[in-house]
PDB file of N, CA and C in Angstrom:
ATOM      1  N   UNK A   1     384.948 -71.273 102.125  1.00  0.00           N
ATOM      2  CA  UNK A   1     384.671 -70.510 100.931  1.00  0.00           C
ATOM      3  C   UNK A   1     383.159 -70.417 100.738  1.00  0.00           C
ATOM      4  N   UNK A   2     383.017 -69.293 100.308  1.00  0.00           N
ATOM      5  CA  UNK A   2     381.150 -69.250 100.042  1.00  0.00           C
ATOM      6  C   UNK A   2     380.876 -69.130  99.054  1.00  0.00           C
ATOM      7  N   UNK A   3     379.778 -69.887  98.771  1.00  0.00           N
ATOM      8  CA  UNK A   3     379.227 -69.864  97.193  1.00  0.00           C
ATOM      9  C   UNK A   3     378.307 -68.894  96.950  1.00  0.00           C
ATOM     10  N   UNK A   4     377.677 -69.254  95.809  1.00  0.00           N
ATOM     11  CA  UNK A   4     376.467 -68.528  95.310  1.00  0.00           C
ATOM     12  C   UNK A   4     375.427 -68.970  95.859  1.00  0.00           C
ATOM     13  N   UNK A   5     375.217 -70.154  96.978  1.00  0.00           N
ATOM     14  CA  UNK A   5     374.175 -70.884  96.989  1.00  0.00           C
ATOM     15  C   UNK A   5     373.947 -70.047  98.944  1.00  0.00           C
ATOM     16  N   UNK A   6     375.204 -69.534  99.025  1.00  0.00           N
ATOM     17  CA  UNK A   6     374.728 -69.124 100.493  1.00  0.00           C
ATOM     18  C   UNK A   6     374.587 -67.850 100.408  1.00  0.00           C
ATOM     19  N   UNK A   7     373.386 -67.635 101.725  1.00  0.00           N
ATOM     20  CA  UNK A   7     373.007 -66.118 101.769  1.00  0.00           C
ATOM     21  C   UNK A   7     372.909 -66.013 103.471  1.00  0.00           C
ATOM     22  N   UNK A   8     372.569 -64.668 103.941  1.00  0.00           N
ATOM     23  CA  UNK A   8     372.970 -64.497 105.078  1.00  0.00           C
ATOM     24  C   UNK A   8     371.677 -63.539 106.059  1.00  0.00           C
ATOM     25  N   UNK A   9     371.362 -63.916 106.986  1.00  0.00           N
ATOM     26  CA  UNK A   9     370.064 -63.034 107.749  1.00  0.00           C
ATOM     27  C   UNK A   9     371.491 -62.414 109.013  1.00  0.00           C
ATOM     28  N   UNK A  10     370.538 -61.679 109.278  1.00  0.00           N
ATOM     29  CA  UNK A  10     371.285 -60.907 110.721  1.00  0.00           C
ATOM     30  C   UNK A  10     369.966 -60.378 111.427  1.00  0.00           C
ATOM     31  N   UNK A  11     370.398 -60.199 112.737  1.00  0.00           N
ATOM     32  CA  UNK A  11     369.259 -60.572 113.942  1.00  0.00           C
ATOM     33  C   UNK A  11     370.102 -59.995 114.693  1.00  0.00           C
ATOM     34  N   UNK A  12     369.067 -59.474 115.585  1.00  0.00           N
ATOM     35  CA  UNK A  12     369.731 -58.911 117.139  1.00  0.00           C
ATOM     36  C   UNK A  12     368.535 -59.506 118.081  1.00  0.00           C
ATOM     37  N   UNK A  13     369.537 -59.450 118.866  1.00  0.00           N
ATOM     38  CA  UNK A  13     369.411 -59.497 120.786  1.00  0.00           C
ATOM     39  C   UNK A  13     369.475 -58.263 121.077  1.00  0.00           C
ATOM     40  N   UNK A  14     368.323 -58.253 121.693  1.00  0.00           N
ATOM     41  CA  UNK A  14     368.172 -56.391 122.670  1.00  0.00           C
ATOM     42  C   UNK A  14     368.998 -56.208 123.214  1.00  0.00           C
ATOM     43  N   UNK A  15     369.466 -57.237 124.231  1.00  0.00           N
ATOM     44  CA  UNK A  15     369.909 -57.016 125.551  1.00  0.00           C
ATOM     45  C   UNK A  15     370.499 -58.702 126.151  1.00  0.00           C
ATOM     46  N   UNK A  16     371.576 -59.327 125.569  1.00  0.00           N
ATOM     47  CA  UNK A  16     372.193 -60.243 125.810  1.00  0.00           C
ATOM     48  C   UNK A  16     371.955 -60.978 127.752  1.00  0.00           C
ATOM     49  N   UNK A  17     371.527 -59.876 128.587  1.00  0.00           N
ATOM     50  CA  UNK A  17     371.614 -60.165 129.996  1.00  0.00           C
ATOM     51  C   UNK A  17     370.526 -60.377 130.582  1.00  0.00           C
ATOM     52  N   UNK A  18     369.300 -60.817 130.026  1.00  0.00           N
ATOM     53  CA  UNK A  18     368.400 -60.746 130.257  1.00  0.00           C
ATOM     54  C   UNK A  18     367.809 -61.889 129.779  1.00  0.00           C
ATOM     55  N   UNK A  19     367.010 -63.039 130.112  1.00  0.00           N
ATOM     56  CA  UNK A  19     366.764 -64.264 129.266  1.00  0.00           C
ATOM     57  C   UNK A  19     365.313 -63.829 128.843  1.00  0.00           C
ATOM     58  N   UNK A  20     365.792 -64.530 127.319  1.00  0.00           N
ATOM     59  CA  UNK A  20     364.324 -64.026 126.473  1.00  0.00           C
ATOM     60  C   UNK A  20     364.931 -65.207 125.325  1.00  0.00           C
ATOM     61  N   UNK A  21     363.412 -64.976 124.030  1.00  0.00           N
ATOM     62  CA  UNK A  21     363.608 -65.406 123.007  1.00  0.00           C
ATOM     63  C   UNK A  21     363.305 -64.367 122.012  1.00  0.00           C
ATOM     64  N   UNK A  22     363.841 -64.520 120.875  1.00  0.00           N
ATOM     65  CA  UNK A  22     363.976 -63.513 119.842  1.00  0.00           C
ATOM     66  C   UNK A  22     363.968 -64.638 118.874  1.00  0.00           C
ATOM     67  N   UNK A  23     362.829 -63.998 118.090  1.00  0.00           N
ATOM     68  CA  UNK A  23     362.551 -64.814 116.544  1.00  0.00           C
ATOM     69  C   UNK A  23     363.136 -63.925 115.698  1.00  0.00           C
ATOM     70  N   UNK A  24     363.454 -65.138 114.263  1.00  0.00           N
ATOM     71  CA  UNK A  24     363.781 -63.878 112.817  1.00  0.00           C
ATOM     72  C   UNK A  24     363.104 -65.294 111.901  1.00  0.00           C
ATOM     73  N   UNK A  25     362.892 -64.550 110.696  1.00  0.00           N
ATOM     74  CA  UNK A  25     362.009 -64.859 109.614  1.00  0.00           C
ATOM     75  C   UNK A  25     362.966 -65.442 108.793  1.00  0.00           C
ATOM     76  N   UNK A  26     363.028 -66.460 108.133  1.00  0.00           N
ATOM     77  CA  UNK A  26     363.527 -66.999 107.140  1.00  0.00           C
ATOM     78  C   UNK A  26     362.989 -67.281 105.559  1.00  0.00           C
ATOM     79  N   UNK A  27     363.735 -66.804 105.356  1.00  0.00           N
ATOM     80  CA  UNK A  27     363.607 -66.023 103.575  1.00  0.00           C
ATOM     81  C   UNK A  27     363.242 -67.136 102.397  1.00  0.00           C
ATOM     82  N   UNK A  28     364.493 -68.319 102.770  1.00  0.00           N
ATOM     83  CA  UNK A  28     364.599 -69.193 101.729  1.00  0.00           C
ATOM     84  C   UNK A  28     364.874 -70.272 102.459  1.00  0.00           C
ATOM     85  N   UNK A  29     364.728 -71.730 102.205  1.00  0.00           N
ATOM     86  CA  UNK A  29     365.492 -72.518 102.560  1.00  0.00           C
ATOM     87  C   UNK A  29     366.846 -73.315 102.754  1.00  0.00           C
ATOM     88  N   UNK A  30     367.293 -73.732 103.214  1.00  0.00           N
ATOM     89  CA  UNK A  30     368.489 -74.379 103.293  1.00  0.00           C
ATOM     90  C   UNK A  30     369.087 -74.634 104.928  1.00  0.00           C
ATOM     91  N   UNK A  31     370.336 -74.930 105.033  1.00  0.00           N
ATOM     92  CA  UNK A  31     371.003 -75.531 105.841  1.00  0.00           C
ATOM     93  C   UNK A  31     371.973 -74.196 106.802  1.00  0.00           C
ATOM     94  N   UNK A  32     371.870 -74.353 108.185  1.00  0.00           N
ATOM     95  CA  UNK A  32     372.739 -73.146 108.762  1.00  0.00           C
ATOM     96  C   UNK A  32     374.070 -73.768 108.522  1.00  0.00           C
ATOM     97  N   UNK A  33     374.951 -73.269 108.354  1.00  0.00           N
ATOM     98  CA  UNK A  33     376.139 -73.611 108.316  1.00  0.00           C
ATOM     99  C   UNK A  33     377.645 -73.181 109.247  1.00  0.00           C
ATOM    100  N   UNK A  34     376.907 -71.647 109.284  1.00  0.00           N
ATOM    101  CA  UNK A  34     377.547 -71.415 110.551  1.00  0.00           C
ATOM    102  C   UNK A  34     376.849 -69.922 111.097  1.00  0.00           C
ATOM    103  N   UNK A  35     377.044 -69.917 112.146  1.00  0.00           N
ATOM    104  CA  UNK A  35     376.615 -68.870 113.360  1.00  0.00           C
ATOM    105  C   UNK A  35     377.625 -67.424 113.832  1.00  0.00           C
ATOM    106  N   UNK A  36     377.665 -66.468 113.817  1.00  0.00           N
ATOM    107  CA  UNK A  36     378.319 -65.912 113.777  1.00  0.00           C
ATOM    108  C   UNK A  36     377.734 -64.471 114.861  1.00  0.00           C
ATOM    109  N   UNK A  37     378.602 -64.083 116.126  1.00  0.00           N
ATOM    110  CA  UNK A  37     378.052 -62.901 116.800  1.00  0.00           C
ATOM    111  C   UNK A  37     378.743 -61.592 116.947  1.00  0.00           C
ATOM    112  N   UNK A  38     378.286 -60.843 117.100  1.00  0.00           N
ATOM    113  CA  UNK A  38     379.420 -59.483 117.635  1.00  0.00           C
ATOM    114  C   UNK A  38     378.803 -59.118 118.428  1.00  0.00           C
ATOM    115  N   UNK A  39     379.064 -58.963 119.769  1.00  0.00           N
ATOM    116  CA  UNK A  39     378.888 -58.288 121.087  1.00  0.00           C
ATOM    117  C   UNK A  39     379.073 -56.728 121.079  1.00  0.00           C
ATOM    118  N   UNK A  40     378.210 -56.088 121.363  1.00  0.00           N
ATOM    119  CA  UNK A  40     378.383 -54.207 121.439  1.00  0.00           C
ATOM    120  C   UNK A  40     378.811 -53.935 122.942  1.00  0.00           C
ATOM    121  N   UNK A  41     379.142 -54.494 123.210  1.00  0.00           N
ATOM    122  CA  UNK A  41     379.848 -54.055 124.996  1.00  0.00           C
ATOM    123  C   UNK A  41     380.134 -54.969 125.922  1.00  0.00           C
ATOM    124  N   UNK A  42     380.857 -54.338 127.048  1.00  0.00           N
ATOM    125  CA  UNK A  42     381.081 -55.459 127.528  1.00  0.00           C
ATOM    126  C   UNK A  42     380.279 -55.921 128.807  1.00  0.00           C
ATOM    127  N   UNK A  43     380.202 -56.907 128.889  1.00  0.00           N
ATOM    128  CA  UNK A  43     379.230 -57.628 129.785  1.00  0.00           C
ATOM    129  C   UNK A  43     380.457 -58.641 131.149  1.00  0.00           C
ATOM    130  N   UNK A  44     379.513 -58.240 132.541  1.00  0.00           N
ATOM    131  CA  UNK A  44     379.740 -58.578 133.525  1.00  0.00           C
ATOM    132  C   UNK A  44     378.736 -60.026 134.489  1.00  0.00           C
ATOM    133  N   UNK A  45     380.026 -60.601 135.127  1.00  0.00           N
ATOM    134  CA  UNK A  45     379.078 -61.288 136.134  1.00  0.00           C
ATOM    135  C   UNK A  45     379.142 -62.853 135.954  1.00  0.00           C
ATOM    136  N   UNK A  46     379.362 -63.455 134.598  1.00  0.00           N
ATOM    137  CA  UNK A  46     378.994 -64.524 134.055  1.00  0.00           C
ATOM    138  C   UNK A  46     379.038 -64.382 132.384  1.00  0.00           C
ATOM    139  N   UNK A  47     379.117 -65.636 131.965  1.00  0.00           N
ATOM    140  CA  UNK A  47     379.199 -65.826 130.953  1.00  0.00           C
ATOM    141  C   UNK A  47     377.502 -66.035 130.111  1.00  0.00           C
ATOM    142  N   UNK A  48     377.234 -65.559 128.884  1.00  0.00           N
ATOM    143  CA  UNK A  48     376.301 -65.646 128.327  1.00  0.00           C
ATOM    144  C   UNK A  48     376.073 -66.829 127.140  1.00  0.00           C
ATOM    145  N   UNK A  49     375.009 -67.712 127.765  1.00  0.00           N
ATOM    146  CA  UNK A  49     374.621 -69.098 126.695  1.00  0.00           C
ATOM    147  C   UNK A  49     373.595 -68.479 125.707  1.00  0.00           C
ATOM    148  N   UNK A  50     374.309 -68.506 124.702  1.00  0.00           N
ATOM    149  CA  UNK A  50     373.316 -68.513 123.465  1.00  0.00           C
ATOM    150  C   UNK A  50     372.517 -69.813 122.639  1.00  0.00           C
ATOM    151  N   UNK A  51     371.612 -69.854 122.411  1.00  0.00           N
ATOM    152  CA  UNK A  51     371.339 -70.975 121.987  1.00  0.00           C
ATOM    153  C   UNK A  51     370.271 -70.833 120.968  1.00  0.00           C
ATOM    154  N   UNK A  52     370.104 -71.906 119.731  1.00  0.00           N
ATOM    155  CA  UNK A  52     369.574 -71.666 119.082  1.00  0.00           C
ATOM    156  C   UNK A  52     368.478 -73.089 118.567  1.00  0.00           C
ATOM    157  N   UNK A  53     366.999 -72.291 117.942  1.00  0.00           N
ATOM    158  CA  UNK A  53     366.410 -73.795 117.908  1.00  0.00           C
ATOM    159  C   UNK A  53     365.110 -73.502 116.593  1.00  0.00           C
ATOM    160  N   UNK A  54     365.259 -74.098 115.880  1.00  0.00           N
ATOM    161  CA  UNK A  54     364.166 -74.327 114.862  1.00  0.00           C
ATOM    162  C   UNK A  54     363.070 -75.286 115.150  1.00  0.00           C
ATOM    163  N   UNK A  55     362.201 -74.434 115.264  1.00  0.00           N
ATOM    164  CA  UNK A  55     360.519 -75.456 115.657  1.00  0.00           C
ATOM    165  C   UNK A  55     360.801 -76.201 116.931  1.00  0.00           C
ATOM    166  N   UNK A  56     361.588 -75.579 117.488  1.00  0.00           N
ATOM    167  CA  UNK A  56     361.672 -76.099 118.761  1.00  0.00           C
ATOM    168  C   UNK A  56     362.230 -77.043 119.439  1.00  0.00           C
ATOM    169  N   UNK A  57     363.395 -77.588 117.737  1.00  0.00           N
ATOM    170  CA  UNK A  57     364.311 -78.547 118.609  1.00  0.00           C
ATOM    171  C   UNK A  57     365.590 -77.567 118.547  1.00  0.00           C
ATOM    172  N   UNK A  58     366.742 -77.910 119.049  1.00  0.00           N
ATOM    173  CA  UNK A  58     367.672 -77.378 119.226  1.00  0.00           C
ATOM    174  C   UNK A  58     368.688 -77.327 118.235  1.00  0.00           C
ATOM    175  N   UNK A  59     368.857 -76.622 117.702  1.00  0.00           N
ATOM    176  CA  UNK A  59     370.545 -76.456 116.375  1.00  0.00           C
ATOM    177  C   UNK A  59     371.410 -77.218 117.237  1.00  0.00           C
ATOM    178  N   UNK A  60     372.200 -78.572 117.070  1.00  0.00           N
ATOM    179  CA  UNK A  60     372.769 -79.105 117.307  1.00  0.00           C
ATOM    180  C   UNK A  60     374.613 -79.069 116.605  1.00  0.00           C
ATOM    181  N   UNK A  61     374.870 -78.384 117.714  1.00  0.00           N
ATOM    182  CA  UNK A  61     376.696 -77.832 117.880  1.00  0.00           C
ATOM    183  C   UNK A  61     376.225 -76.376 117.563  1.00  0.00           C
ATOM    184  N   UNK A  62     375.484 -75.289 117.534  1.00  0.00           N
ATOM    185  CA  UNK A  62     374.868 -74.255 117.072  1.00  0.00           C
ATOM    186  C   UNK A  62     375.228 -73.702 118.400  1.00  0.00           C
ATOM    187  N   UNK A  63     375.561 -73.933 119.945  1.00  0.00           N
ATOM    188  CA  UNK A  63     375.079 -73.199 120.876  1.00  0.00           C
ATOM    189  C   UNK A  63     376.647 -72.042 120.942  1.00  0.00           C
ATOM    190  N   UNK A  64     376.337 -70.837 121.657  1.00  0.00           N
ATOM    191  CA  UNK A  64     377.514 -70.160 121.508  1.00  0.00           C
ATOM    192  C   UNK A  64     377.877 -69.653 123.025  1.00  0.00           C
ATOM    193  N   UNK A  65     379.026 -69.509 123.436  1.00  0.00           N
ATOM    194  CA  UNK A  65     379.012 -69.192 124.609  1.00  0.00           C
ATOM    195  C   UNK A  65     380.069 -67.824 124.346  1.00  0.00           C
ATOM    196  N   UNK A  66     379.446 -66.395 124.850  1.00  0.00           N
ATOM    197  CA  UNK A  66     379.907 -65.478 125.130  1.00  0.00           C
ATOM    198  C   UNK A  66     380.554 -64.612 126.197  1.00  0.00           C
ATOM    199  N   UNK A  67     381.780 -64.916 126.439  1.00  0.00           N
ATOM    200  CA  UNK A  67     382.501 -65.613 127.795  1.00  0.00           C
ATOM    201  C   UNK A  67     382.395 -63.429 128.852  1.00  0.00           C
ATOM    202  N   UNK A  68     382.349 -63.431 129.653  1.00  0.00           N
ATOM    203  CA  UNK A  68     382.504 -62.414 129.913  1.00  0.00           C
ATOM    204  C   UNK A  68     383.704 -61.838 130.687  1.00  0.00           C
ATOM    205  N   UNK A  69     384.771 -62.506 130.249  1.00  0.00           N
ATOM    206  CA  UNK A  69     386.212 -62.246 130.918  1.00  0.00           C
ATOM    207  C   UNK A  69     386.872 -61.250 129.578  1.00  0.00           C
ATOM    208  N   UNK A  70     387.226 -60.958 129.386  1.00  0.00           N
ATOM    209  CA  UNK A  70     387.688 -60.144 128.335  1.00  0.00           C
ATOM    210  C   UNK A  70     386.920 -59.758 127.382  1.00  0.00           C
ATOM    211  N   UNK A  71     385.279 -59.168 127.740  1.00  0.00           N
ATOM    212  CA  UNK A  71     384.376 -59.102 126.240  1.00  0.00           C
ATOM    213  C   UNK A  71     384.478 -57.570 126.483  1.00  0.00           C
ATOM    214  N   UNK A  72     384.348 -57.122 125.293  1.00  0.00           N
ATOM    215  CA  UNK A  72     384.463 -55.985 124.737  1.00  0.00           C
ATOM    216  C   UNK A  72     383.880 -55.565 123.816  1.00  0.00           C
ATOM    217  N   UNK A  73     383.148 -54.586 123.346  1.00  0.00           N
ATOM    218  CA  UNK A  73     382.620 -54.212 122.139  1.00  0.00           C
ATOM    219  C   UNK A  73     383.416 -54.894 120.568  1.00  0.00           C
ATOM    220  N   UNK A  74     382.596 -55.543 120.001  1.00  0.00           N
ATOM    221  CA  UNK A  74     383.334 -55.897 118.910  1.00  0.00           C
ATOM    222  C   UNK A  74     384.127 -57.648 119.395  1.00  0.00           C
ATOM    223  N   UNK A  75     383.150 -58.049 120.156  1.00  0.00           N
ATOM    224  CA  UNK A  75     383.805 -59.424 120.628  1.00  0.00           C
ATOM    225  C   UNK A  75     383.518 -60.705 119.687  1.00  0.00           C
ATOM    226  N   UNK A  76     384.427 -60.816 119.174  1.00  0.00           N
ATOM    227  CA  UNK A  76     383.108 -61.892 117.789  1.00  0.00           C
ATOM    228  C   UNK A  76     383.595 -63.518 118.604  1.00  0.00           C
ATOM    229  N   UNK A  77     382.120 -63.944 118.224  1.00  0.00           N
ATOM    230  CA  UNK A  77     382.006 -65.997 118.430  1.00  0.00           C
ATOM    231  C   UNK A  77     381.099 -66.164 117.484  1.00  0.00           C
ATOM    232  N   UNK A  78     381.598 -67.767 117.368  1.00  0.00           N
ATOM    233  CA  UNK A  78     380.951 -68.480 116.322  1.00  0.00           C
ATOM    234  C   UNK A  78     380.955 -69.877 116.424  1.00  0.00           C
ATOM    235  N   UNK A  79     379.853 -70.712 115.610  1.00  0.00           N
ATOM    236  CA  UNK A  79     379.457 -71.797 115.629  1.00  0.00           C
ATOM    237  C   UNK A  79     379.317 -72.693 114.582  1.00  0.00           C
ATOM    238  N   UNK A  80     379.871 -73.450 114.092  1.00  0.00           N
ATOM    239  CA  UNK A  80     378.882 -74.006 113.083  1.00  0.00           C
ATOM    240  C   UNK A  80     378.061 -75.684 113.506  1.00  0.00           C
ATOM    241  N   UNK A  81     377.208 -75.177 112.986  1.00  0.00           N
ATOM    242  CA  UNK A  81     376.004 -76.253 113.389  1.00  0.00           C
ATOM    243  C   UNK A  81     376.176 -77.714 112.510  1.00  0.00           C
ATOM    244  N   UNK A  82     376.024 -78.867 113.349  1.00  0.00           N
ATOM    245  CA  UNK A  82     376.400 -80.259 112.462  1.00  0.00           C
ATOM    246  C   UNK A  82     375.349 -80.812 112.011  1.00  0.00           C
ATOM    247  N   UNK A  83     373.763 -80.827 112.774  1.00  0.00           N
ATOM    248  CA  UNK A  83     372.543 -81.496 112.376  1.00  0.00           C
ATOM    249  C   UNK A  83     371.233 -80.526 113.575  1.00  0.00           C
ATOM    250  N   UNK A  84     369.943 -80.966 112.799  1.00  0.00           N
ATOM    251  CA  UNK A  84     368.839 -80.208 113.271  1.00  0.00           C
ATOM    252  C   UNK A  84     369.337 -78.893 113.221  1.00  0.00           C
ATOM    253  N   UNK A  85     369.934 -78.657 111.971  1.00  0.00           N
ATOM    254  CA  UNK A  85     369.819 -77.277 111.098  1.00  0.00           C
ATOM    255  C   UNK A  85     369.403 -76.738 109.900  1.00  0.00           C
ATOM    256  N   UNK A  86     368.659 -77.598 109.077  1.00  0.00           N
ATOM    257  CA  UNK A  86     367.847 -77.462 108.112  1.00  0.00           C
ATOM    258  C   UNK A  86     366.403 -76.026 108.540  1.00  0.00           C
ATOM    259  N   UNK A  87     366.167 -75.189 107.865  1.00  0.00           N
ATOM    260  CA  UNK A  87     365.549 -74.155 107.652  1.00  0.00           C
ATOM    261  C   UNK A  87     364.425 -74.085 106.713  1.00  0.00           C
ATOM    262  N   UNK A  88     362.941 -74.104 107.007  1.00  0.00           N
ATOM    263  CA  UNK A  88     362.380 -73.623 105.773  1.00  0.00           C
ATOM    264  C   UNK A  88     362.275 -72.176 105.264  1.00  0.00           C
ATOM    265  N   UNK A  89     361.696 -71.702 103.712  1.00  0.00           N
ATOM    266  CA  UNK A  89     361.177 -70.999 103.503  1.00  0.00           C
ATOM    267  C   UNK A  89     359.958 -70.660 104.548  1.00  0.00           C
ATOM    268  N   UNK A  90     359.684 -69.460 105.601  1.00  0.00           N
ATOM    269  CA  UNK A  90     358.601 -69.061 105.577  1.00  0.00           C
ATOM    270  C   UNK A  90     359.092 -69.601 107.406  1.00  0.00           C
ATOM    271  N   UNK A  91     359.767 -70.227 107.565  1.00  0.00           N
ATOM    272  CA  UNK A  91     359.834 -70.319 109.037  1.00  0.00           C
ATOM    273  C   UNK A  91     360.372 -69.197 109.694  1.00  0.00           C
ATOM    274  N   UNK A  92     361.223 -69.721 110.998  1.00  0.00           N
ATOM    275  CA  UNK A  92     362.140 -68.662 112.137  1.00  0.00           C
ATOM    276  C   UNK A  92     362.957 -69.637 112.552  1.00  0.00           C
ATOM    277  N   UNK A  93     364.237 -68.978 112.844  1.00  0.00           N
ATOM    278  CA  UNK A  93     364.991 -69.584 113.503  1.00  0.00           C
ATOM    279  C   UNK A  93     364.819 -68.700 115.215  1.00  0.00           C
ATOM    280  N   UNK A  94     365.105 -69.100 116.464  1.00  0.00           N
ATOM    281  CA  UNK A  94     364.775 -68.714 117.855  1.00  0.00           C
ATOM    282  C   UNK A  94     365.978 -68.594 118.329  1.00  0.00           C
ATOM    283  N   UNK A  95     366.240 -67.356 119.175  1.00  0.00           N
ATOM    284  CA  UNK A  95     367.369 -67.061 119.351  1.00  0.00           C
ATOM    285  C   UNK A  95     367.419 -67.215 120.864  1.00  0.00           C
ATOM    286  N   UNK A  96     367.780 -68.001 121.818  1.00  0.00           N
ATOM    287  CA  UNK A  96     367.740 -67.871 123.283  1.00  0.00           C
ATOM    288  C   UNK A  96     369.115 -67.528 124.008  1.00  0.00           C
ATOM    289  N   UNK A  97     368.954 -66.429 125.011  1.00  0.00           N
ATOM    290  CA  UNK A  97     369.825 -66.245 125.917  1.00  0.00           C
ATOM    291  C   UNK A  97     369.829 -66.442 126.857  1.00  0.00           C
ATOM    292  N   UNK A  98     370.536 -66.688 128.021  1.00  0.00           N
ATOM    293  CA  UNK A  98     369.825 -67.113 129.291  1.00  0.00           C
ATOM    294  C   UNK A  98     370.254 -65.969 130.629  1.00  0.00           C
ATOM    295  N   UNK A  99     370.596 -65.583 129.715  1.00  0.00           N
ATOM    296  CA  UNK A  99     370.389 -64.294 131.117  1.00  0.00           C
ATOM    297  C   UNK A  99     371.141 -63.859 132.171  1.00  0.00           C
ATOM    298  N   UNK A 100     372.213 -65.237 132.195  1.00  0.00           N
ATOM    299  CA  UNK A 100     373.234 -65.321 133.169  1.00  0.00           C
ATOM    300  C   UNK A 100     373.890 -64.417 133.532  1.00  0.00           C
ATOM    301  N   UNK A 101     374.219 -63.332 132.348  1.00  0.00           N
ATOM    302  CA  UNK A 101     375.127 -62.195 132.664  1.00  0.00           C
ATOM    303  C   UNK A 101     374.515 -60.744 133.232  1.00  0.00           C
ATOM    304  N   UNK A 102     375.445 -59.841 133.197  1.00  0.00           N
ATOM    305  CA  UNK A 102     375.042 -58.522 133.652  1.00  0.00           C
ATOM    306  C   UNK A 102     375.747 -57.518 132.743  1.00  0.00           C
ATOM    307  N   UNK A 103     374.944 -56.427 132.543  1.00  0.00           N
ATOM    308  CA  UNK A 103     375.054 -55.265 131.577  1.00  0.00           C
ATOM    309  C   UNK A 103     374.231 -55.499 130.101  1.00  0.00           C
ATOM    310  N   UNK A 104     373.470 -54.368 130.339  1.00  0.00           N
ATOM    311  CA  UNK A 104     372.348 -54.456 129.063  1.00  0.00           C
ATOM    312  C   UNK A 104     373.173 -54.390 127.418  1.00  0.00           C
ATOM    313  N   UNK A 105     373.681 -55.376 127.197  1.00  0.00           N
ATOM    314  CA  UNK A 105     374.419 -55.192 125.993  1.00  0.00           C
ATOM    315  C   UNK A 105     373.668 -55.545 124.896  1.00  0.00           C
ATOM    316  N   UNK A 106     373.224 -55.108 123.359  1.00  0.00           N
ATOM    317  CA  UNK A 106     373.342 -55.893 121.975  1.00  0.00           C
ATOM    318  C   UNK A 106     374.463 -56.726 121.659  1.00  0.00           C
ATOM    319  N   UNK A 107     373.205 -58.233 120.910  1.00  0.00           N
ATOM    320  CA  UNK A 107     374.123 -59.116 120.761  1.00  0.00           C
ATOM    321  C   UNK A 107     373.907 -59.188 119.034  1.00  0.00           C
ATOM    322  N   UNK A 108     374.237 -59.013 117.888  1.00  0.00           N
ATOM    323  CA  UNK A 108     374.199 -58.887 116.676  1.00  0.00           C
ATOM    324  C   UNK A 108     374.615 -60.357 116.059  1.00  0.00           C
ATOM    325  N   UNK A 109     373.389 -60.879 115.741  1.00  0.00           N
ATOM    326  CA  UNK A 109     373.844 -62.463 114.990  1.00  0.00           C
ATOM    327  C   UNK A 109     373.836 -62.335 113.658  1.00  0.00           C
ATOM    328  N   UNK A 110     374.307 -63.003 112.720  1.00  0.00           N
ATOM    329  CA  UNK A 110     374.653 -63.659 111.759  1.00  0.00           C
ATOM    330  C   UNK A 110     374.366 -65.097 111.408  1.00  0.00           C
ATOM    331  N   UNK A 111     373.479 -65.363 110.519  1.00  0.00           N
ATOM    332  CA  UNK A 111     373.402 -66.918 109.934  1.00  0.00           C
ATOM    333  C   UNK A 111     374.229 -66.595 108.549  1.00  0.00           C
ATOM    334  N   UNK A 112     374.681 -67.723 108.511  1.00  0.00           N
ATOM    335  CA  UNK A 112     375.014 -68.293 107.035  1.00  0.00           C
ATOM    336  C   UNK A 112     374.406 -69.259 106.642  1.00  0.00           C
ATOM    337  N   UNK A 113     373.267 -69.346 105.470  1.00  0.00           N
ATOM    338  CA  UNK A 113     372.787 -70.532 105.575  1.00  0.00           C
ATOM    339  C   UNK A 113     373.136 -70.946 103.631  1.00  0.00           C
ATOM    340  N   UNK A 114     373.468 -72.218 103.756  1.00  0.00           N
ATOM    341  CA  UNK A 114     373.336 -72.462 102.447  1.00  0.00           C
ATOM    342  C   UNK A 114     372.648 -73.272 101.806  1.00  0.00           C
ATOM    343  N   UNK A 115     372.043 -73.023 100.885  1.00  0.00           N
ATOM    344  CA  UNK A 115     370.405 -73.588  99.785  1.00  0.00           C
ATOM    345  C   UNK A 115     370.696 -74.767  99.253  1.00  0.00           C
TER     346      UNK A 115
END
């Protein structure tokens, strides 16, 4: 159930098949609570590790794996994170993919974070 106390950023991945990092800006503080993706196509070859890390340590239970056996536009995964998920005002959370897969797809994230 969500309160009043949670609010929500969304972020994209260019291109899920390709390893990179992608920053997003964080608004307010609080806690991720859970992780949430939708895949725009489908992707070949391997499966895609998502991973996520504030200041450079790692969101711990945060990582997502976007399997490429049945992905399809509109493929949703999700995570919720247990510790080293606290967020400031004025930071980024880092979005890493590793590249493993094939086909230039958008990967559309979702935080839930609550204050």
């Amino acid at each position: 159930m969500r309160t009043l106390n949670d609010y929500f950023i969304s972020a994209k991945i260019a291109d899920i098949s390709t390893a990179s990092s992608t920053f997003v800006a964080v608004p307010d503080g609080g806690r991720i609570i859970k992780i949430i993706t939708a895949l725009q196509g489908a992707i070949t070859s391997a499966d895609a590790a998502i991973t996520f890390e504030i200041g450079g340590t790692a969101v711990t239970g945060g990582a997502i794996t976007v399997a490429n056996s049945g992905s399809a536009a509109g493929t949703v995964d999700s995570a919720e994170p247990t510790a080293a998920n606290r967020v400031e005002e004025g930071g980024t959370i880092e979005m890493i993919t590793d590249g493993a897969s094939s086909g230039a797809k958008v990967l559309y994230v979702t935080f839930v974070i609550r204050r």
